[in-house]
N, C-alpha and C. Protein backbone atom coordinates (compact mmCIF):
# COMPACT_ATOMS: atom_id res chain seq x y z
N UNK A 1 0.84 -1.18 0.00
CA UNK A 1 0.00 0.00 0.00
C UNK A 1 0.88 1.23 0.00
N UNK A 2 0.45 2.23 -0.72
CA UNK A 2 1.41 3.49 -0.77
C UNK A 2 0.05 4.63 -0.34
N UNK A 3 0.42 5.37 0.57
CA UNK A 3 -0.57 6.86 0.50
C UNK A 3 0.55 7.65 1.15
N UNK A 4 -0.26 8.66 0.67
CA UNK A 4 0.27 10.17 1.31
C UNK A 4 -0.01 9.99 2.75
N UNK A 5 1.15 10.66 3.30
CA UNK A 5 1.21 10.59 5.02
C UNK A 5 0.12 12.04 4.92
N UNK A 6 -0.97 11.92 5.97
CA UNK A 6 -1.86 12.39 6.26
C UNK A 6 -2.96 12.42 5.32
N UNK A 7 -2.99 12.18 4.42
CA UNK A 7 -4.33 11.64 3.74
C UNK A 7 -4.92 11.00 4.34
N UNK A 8 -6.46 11.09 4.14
CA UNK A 8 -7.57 10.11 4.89
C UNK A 8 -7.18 8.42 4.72
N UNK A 9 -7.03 8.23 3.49
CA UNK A 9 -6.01 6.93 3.86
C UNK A 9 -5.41 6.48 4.38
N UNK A 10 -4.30 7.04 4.39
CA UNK A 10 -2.91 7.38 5.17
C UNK A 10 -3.64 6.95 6.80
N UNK A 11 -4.73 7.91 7.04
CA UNK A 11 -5.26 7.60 8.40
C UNK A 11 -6.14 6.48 8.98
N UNK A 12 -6.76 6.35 7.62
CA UNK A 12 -7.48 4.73 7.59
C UNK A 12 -6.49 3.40 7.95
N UNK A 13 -5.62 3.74 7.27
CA UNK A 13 -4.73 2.52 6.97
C UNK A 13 -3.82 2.05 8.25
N UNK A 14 -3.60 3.48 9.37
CA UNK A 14 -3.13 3.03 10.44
C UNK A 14 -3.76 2.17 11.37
N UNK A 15 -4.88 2.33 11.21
CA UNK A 15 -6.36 1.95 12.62
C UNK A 15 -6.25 -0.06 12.04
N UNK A 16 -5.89 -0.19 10.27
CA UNK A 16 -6.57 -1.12 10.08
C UNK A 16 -5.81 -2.26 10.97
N UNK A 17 -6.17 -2.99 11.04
CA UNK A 17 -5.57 -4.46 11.61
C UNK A 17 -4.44 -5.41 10.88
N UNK A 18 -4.81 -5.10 9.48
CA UNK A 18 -4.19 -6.22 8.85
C UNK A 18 -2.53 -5.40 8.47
N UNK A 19 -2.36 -4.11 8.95
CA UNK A 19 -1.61 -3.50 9.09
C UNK A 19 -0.37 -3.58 10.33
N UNK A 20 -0.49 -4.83 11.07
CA UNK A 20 0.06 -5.18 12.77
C UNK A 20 1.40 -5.55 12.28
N UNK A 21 2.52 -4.69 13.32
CA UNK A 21 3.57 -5.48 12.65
C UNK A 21 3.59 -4.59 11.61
N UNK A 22 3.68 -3.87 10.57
CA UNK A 22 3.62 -3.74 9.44
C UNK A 22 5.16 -3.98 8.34
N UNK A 23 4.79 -4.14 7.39
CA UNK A 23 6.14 -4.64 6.75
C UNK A 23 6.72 -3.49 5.85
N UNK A 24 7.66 -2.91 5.31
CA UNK A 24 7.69 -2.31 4.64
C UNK A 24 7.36 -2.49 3.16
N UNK A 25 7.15 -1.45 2.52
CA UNK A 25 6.59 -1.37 0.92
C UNK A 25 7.49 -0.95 0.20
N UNK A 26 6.83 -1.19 -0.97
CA UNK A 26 8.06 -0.66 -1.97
C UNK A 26 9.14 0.30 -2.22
N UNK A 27 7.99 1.38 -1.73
CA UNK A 27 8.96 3.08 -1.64
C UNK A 27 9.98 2.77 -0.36
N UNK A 28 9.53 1.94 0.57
CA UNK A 28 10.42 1.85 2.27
C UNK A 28 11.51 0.82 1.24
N UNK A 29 11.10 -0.03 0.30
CA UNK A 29 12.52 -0.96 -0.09
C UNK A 29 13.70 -0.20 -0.42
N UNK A 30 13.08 0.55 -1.74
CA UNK A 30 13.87 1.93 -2.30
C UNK A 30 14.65 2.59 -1.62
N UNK A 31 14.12 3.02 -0.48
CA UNK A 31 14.60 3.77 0.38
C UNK A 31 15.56 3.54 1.17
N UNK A 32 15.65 1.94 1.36
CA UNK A 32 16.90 1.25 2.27
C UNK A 32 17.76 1.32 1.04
N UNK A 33 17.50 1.17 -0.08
CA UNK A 33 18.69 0.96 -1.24
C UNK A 33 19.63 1.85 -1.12
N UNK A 34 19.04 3.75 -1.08
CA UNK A 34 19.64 4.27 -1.17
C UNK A 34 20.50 4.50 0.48
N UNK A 35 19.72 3.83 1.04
CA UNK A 35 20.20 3.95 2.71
C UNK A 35 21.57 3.16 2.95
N UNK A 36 21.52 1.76 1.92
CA UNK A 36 22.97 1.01 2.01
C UNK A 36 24.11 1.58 1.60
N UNK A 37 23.55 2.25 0.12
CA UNK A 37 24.69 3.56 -0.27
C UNK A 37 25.51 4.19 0.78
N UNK A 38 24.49 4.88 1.27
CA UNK A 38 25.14 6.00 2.04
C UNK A 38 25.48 5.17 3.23
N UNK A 39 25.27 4.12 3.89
CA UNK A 39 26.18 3.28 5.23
C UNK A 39 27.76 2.94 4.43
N UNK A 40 27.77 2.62 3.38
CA UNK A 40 28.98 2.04 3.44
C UNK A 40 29.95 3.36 2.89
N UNK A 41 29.79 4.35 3.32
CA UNK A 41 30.42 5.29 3.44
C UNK A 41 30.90 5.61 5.42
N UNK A 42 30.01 5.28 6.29
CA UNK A 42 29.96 5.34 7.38
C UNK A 42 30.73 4.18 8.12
N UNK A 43 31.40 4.75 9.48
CA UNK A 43 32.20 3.70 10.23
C UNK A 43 31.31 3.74 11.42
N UNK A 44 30.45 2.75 11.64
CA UNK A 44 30.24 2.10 12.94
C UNK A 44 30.30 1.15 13.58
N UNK A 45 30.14 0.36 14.31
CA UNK A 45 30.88 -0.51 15.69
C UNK A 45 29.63 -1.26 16.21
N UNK A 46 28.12 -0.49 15.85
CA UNK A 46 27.41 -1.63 16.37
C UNK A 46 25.81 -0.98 15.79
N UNK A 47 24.79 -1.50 15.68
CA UNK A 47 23.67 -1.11 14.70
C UNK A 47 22.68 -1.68 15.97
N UNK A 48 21.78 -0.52 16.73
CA UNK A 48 20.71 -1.36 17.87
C UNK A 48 19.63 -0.52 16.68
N UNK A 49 18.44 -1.32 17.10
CA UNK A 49 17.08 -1.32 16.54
C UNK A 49 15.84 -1.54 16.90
N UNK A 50 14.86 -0.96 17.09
CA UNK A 50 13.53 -1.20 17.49
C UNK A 50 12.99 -2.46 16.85
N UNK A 51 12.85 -3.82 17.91
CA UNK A 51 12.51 -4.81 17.46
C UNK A 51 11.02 -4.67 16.72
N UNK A 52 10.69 -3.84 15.62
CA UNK A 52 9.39 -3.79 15.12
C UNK A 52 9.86 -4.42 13.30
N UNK A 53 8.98 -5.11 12.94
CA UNK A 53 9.41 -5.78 11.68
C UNK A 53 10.15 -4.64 10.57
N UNK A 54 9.20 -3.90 10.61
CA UNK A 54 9.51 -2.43 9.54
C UNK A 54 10.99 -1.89 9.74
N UNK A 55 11.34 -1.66 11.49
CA UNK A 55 12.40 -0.98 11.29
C UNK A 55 13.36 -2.71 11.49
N UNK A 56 13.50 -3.43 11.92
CA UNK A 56 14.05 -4.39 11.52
C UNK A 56 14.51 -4.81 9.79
N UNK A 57 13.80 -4.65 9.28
CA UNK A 57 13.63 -4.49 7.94
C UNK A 57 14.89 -3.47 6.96
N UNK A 58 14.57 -2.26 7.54
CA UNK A 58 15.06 -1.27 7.36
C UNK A 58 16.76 -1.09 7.76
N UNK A 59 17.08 -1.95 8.88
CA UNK A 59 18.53 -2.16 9.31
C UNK A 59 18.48 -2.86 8.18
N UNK A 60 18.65 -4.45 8.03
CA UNK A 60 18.79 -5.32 7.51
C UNK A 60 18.96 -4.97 5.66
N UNK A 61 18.26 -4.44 5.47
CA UNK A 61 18.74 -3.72 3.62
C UNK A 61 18.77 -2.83 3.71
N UNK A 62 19.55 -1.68 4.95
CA UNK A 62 19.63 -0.67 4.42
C UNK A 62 21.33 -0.96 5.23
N UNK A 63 21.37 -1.78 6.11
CA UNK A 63 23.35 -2.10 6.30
C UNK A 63 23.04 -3.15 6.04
N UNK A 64 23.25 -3.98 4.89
CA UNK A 64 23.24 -5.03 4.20
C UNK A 64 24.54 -5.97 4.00
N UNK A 65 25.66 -4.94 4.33
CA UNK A 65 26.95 -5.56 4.45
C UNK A 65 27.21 -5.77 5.73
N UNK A 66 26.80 -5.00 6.54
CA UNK A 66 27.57 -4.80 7.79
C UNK A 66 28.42 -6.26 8.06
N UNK A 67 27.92 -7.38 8.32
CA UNK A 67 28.65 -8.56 8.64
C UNK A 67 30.21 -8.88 8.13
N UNK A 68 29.96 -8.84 6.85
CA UNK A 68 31.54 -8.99 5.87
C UNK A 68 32.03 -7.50 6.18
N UNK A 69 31.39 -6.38 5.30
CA UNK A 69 31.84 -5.43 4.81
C UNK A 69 32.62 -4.89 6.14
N UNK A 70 31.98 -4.60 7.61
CA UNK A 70 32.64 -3.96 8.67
C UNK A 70 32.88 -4.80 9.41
N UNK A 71 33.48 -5.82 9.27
CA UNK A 71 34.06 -6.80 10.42
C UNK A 71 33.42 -7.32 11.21
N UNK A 72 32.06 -8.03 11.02
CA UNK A 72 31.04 -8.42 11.84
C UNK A 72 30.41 -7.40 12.65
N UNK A 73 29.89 -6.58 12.42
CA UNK A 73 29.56 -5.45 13.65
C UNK A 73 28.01 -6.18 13.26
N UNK A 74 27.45 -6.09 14.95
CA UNK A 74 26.66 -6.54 15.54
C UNK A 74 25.51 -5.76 15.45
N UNK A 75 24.31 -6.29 15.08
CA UNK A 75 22.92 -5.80 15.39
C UNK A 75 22.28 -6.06 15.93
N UNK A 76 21.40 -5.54 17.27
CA UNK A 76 20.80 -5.95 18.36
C UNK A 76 19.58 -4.82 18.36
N UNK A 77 18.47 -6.10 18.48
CA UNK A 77 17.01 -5.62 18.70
C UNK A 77 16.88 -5.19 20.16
N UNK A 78 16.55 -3.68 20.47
CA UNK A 78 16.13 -3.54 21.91
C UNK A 78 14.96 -3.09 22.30
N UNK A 79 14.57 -3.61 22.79
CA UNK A 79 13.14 -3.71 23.13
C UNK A 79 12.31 -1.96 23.72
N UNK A 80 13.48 -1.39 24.46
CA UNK A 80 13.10 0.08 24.80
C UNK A 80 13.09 0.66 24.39
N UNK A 81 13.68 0.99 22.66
CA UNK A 81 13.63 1.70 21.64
C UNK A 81 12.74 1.71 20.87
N UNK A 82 11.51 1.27 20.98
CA UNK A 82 10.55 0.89 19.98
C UNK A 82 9.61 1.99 20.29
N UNK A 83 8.77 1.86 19.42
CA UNK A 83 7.14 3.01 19.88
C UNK A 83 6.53 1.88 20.76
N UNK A 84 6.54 2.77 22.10
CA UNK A 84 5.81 2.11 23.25
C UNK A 84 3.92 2.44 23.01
N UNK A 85 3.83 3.48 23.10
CA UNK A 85 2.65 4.08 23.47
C UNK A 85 1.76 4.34 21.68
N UNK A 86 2.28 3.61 20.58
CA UNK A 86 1.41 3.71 19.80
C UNK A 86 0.12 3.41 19.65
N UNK A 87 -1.53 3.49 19.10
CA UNK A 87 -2.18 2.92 19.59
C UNK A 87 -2.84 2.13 18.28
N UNK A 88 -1.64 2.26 17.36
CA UNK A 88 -1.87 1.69 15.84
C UNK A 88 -1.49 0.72 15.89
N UNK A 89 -2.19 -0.42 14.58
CA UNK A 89 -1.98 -1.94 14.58
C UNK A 89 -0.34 -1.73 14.10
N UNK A 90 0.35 -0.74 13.46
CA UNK A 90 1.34 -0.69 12.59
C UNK A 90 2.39 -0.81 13.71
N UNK A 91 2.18 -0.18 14.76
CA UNK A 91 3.07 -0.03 16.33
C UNK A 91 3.42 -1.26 16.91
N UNK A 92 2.59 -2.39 16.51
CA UNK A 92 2.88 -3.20 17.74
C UNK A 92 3.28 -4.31 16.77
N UNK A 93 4.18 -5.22 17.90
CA UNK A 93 5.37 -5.91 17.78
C UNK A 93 4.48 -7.26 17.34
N UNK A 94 4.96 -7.73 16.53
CA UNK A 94 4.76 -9.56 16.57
C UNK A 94 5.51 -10.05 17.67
N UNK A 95 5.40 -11.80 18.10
CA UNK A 95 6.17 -12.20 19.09
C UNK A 95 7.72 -12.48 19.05
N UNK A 96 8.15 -12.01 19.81
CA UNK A 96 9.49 -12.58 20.16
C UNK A 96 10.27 -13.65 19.48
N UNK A 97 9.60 -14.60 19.26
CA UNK A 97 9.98 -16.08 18.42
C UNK A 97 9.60 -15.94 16.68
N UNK A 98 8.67 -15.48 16.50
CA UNK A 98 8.28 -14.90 15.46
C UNK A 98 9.59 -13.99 14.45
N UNK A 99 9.64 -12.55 15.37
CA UNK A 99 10.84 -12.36 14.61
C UNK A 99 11.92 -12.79 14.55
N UNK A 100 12.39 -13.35 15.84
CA UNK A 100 13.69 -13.74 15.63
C UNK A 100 13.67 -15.04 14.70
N UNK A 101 12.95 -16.01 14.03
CA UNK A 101 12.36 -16.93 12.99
C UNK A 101 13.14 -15.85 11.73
N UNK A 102 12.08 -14.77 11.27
CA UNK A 102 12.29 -13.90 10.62
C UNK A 102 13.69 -13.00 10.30
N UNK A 103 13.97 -13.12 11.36
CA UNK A 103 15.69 -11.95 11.86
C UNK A 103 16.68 -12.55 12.67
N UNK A 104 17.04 -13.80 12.09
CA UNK A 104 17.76 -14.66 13.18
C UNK A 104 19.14 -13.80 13.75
């Protein structure tokens, strides 16, 4: 699904359900593409992330090398970094076993 952020869509589409977890879309794929670009210009030491699929997602093809390319540098899901208080299906987490299935 693609809408304009704040379009009535846009606002529909948060409330919906089948939206839980949400995964990223095409324009969010794109967007890590150009996001890998610009990491492997960057030196970092360790990549933490809001265990939510989307931004999980978003590490994962947007530092796509990190493992080889920077010497194994480590990515770790933390649980306190996430949107706590969202009250959208898009906010909340699948289970624990689930992603890590998904994001070993």
């Amino acid at each position: 699904h693609k809408f304009e952020r704040g379009s009535p869509e846009y606002i529909h589409a948060l409330k919906d359900p089948t939206h839980f977890d949400a995964r990223l879309n095409t324009v969010g794929k794109q967007q890590c593409e150009a996001l890998a670009k610009e990491a492997e210009k960057l030196t970092y030491d360790l990549i933490l992330v809001s265990p939510l699929t989307r931004t999980l997602e978003t590490a994962t093809l947007g530092f796509p090398a990190d493992g080889e390319a920077k010497g194994g540098v480590p990515m770790v899901a933390v649980e306190s970094i996430r949107e706590r208080f969202g009250r959208n299906p898009c906010d909340s987490r699948r289970a624990k076993d689930k992603l890590e299935a998904d994001f070993p």
